[in-house]
Protein backbone atom coordinates (compact mmCIF):
# COMPACT_ATOMS: atom_id res chain seq x y z
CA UNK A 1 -15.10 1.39 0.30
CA UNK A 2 -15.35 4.27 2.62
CA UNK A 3 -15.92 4.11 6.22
CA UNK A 4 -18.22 7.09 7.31
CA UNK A 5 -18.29 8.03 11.28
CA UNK A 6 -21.23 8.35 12.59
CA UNK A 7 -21.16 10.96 15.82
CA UNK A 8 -24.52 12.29 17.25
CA UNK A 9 -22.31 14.10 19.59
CA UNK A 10 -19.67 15.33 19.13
CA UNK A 11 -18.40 15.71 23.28
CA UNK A 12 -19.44 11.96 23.40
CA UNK A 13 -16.80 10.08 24.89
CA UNK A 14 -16.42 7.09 22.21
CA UNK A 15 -17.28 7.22 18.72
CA UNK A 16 -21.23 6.37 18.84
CA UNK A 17 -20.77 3.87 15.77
CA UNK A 18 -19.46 3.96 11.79
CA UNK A 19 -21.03 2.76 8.02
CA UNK A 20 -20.36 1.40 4.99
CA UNK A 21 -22.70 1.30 2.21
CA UNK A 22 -22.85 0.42 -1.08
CA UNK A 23 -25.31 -0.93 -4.25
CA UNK A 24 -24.63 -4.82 -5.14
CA UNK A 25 -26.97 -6.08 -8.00
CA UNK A 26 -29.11 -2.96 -7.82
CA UNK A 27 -29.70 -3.84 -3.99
CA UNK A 28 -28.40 -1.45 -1.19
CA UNK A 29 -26.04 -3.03 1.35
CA UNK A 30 -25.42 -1.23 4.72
CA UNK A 31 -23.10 -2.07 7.79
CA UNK A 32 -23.33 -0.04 10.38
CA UNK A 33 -20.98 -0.91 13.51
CA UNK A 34 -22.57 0.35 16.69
CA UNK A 35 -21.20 0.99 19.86
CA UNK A 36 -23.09 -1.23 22.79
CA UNK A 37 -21.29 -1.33 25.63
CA UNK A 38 -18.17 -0.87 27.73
CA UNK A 39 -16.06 -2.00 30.99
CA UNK A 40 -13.02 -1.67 32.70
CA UNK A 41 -11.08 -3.12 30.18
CA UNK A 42 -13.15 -3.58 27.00
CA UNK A 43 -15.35 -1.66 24.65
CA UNK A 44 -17.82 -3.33 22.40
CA UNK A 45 -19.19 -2.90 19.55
CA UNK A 46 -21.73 -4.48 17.33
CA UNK A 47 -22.72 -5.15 13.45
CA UNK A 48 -25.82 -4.10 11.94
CA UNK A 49 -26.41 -5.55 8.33
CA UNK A 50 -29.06 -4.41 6.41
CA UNK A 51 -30.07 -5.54 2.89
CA UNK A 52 -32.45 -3.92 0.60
CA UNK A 53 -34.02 -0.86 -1.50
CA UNK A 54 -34.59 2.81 -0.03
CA UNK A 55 -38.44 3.70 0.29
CA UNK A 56 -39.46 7.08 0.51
CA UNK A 57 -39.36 7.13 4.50
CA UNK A 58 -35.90 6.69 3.97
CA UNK A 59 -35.58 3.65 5.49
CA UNK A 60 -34.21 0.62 3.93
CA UNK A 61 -37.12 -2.18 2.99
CA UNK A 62 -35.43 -5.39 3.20
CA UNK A 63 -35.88 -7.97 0.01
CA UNK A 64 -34.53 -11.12 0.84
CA UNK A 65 -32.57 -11.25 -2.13
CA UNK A 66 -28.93 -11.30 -3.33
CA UNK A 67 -28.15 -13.27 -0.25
CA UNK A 68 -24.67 -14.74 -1.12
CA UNK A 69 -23.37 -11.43 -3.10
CA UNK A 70 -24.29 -9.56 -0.42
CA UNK A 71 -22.81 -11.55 2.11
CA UNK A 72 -19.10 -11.85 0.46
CA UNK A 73 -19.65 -7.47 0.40
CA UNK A 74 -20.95 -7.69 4.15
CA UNK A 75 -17.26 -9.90 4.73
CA UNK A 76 -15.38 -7.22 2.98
CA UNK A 77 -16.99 -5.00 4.79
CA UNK A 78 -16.27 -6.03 8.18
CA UNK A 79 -12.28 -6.06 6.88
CA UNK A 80 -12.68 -2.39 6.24
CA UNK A 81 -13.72 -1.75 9.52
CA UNK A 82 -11.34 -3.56 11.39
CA UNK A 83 -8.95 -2.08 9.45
CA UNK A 84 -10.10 1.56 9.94
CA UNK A 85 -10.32 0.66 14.40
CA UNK A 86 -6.66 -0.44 13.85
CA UNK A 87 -5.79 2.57 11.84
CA UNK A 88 -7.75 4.96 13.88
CA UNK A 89 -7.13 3.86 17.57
CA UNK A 90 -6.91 7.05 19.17
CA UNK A 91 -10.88 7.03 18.94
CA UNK A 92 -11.28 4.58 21.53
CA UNK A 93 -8.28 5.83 23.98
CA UNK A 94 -10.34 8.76 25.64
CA UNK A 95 -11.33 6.61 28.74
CA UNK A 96 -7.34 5.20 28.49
CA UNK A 97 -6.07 2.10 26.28
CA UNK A 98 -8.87 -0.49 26.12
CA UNK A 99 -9.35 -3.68 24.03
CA UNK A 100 -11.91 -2.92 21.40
CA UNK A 101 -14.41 -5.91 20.21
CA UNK A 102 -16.41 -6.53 17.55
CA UNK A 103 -19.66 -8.87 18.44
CA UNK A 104 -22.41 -9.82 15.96
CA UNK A 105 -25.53 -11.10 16.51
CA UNK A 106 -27.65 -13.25 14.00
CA UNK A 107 -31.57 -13.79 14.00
CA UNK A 108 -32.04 -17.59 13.65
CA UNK A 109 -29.48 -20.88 13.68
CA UNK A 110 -29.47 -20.70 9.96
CA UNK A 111 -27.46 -17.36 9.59
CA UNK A 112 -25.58 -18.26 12.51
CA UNK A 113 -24.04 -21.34 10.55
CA UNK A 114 -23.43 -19.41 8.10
CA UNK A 115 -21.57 -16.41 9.85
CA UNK A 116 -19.59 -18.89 11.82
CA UNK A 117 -18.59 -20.50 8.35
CA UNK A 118 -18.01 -17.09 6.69
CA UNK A 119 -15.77 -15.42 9.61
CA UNK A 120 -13.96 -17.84 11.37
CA UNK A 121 -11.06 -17.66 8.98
CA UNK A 122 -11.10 -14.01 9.81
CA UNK A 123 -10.43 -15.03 13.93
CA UNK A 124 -14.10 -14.53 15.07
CA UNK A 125 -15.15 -16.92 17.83
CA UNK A 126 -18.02 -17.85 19.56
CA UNK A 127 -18.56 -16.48 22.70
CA UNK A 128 -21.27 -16.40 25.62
CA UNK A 129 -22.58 -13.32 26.85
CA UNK A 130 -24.83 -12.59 29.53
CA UNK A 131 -27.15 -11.77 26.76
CA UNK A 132 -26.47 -14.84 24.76
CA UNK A 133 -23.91 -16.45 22.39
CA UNK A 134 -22.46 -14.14 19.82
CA UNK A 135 -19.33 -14.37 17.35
CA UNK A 136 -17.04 -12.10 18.99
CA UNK A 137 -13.37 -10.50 17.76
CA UNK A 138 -10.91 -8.50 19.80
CA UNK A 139 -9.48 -5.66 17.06
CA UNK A 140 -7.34 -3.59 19.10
């Protein structure tokens, strides 16, 4: 699996976000980790999972379906890309050594039971926000 930057510009001080994509039972399955925010001592950023088929917009049309296959790639997934922060940390030392985290968001309780089940033997956590409770993981 192959992590792809994704830099709109190039003079921008952090890496804006990165993807990994790939078919699973004739379904498309993008991450995309996206940078959201940053303090004094952190930098955060946040998953994106998309499930679907590519219309010709080319945007992905979500189906609903391959839920569990999908969700075991989206968890090997995430590895990759904690693996490629770790590997890569010089991207996130131009504003001088910060902790980078990893927050995701989920749309209903539902996936958020599930999430919590998935990736808490990977060290996520919940964690309040001023936005709202989110499973958060410090990387580096």
């Amino acid at each position: 699996m192959e992590v792809i930057p994704h830099i709109e510009n190039k003079d921008y001080f952090l890496p804006v976000g990165f993807y990994v994509q790939e078919m699973v039972n004739n379904d498309l399955c993008f991450m995309e980790l996206q940078y959201q925010d940053f303090n004094k001592k952190r930098i955060y950023y946040g998953i994106y999972l998309r499930v679907g088929k590519w219309n010709k917009n080319v945007t992905l049309k979500q189906t609903g379906r391959n839920g569990l296959s999908c969700l075991i790639w989206a968890k090997n997934a995430l590895i990759t890309l904690e693996k490629y922060i770790v590997d890569n940390p010089e991207l996130f030392y131009k504003l001088g050594k910060k902790e980078v985290y990893i927050i995701i968001f989920w749309d209903d309780n539902k996936r958020r039971d599930v999430y919590k089940h998935g990736l808490n033997k990977l060290g996520y956590y919940t964690k309040q926000y001023p936005t709202g409770k989110m499973l958060s993981k410090r990387i580096i």
